[in-house]
Protein backbone atom coordinates (compact mmCIF):
# COMPACT_ATOMS: atom_id res chain seq x y z
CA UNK A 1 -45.37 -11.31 -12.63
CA UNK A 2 -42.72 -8.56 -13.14
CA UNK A 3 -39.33 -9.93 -14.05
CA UNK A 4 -36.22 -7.25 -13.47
CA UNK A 5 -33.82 -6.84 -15.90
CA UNK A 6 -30.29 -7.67 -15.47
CA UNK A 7 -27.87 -4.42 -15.93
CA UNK A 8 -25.80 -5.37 -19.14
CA UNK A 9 -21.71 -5.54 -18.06
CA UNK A 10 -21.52 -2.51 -20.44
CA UNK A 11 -23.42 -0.32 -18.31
CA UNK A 12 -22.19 2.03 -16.03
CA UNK A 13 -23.31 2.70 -13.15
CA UNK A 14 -24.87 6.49 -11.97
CA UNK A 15 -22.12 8.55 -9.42
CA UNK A 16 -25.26 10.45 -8.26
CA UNK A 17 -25.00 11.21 -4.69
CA UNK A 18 -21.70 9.54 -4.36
CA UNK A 19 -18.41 11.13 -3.85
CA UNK A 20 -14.99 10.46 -5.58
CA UNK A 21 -11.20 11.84 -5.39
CA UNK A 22 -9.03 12.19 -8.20
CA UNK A 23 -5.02 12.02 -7.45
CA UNK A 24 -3.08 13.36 -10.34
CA UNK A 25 0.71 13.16 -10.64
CA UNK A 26 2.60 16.13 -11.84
CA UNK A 27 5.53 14.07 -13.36
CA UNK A 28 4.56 13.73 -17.08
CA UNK A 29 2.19 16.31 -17.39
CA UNK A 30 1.17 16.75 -20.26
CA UNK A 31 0.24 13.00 -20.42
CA UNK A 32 -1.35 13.00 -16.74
CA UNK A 33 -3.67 16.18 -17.36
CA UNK A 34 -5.01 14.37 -20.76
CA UNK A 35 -5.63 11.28 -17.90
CA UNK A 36 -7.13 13.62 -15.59
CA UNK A 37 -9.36 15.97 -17.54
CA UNK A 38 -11.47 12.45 -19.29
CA UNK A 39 -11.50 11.07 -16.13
CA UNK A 40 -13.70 14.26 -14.49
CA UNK A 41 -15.41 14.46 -17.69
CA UNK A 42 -16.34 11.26 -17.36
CA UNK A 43 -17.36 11.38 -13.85
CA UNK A 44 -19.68 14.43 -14.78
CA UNK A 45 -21.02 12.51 -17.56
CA UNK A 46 -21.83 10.07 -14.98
CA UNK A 47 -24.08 12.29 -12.49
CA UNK A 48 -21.21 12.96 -10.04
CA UNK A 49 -21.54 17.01 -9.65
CA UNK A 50 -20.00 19.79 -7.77
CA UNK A 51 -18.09 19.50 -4.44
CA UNK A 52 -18.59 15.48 -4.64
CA UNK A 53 -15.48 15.36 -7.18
CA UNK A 54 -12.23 16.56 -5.24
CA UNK A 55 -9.32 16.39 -7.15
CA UNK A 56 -5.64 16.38 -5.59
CA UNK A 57 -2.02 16.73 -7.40
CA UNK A 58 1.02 15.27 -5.92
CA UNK A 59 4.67 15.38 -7.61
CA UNK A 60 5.34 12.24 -8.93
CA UNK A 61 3.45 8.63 -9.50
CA UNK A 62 5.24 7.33 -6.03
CA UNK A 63 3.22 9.90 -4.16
CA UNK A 64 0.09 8.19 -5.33
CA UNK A 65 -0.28 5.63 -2.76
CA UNK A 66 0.43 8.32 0.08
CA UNK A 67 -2.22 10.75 -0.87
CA UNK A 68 -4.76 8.15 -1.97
CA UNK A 69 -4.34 6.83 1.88
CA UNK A 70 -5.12 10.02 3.76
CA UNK A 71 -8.38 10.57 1.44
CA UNK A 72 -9.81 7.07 1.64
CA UNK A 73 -8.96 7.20 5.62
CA UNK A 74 -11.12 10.12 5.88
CA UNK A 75 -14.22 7.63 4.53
CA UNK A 76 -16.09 10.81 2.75
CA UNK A 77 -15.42 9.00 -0.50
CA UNK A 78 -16.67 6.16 -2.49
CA UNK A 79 -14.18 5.83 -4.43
CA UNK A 80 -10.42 6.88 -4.97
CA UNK A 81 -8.90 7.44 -8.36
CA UNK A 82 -4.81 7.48 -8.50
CA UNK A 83 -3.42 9.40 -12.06
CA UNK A 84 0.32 8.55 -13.10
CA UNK A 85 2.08 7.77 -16.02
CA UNK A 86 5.86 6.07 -15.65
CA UNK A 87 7.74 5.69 -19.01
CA UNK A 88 10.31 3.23 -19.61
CA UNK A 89 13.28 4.41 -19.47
CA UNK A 90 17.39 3.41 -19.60
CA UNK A 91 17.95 2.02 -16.51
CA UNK A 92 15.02 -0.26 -13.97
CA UNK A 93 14.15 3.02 -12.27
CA UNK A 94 10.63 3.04 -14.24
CA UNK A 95 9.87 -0.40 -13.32
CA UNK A 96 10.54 0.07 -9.36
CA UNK A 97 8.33 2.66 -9.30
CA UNK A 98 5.09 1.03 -11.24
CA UNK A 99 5.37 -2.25 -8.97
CA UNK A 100 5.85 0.09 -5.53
CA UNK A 101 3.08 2.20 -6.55
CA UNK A 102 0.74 -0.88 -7.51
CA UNK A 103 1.40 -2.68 -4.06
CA UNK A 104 0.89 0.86 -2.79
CA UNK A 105 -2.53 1.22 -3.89
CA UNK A 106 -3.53 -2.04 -3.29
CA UNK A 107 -2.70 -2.49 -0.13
CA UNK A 108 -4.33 1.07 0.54
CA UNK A 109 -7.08 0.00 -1.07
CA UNK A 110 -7.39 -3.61 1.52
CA UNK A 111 -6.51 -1.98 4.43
CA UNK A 112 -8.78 0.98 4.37
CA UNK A 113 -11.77 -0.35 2.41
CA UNK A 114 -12.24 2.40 0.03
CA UNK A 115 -12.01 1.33 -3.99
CA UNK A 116 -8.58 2.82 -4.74
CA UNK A 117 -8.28 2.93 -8.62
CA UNK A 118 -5.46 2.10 -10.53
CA UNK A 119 -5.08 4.95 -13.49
CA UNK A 120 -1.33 4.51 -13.75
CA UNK A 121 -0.08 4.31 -17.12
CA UNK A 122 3.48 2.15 -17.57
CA UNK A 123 4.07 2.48 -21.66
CA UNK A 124 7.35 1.33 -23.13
CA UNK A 125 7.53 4.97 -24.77
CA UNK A 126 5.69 8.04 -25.14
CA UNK A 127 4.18 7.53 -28.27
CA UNK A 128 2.43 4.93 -25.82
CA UNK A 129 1.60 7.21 -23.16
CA UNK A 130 -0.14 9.52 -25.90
CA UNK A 131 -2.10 6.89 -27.61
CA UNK A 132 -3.55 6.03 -23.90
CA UNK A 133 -4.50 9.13 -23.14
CA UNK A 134 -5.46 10.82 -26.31
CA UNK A 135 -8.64 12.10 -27.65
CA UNK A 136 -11.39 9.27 -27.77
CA UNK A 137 -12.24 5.80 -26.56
CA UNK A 138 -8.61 4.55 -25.98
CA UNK A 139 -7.87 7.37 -23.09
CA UNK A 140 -7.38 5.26 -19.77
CA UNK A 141 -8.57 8.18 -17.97
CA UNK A 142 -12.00 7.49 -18.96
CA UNK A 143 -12.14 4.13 -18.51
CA UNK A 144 -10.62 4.46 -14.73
CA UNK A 145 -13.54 6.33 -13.87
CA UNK A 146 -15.98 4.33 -15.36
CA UNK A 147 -14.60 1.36 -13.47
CA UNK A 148 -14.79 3.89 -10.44
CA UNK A 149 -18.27 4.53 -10.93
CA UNK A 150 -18.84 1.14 -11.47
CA UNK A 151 -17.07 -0.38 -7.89
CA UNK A 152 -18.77 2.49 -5.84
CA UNK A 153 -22.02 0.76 -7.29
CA UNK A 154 -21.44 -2.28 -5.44
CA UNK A 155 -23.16 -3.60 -2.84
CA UNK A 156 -21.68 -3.01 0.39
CA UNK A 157 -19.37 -0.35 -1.02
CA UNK A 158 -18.22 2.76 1.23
């Protein structure tokens, strides 16, 4: 009698054969490219090669939602990863754009079917931002796209 291991909850799962998009905002740069470069590595690391990683920029975090929506509509992807970092600022502007964009992505995310990651960092500061998306374990990059690779893995998934 074989018995069949249970994946541990640490595991991630392989992004061979599967295809993912990456949507980076421009706006905060030099914390967003930190975000985006461990999330690819990651997804590398992961088995997901060549042409099956297409990666997108788009101005500013409130774009996210947008762009996310015309790749997942196209259903060539398993999964959709959305970039962004919004620091807190003088004035509500930061937090209007961190709950729009969440509903955003969401609702993208329902209503077409396709995973639609949420990589959006909302720090009080940007000694924050950097700590999330520095060198090492803590980058939120990273951990986006293991979740990514994870949710793809699902049964039933795109």
């Amino acid at each position: 009698m074989s018995r069949r291991r249970a994946a541990s909850p640490l595991t991630t799962a392989s992004g061979r054969g599967r295809r993912f998009a990456v949507v980076t905002a421009r706006f905060n740069a030099d914390i967003t490219e930190s975000l985006r470069s461990a999330c690819a590595a990651t997804l590398r690391a992961g088995g997901v090669t060549g042409g099956n990683l297409v990666e997108v920029y788009v101005p500013g975090t409130f774009e996210l939602p947008w762009a996310c929506q015309r790749l997942a509509r196209t259903k060539k992807f398993d999964a959709v990863i959305a970039l962004g970092c919004v620091i807190r600022g003088e004035t509500p502007h930061d937090r209007y754009i961190a709950q729009a964009t969440a509903q955003g992505l969401m609702r993208v995310s329902l209503d077409t079917g396709v995973p639609v990651l949420f990589g959006v960092l909302t720090p009080l500061n940007l000694r924050q931002a950097r700590a999330r998306s520095g060198r090492g374990a803590g980058n939120k990059g990273a951990e986006v796209a293991r979740a990514a690779l994870d949710v793809a893995a699902l049964p039933g998934a795109v």
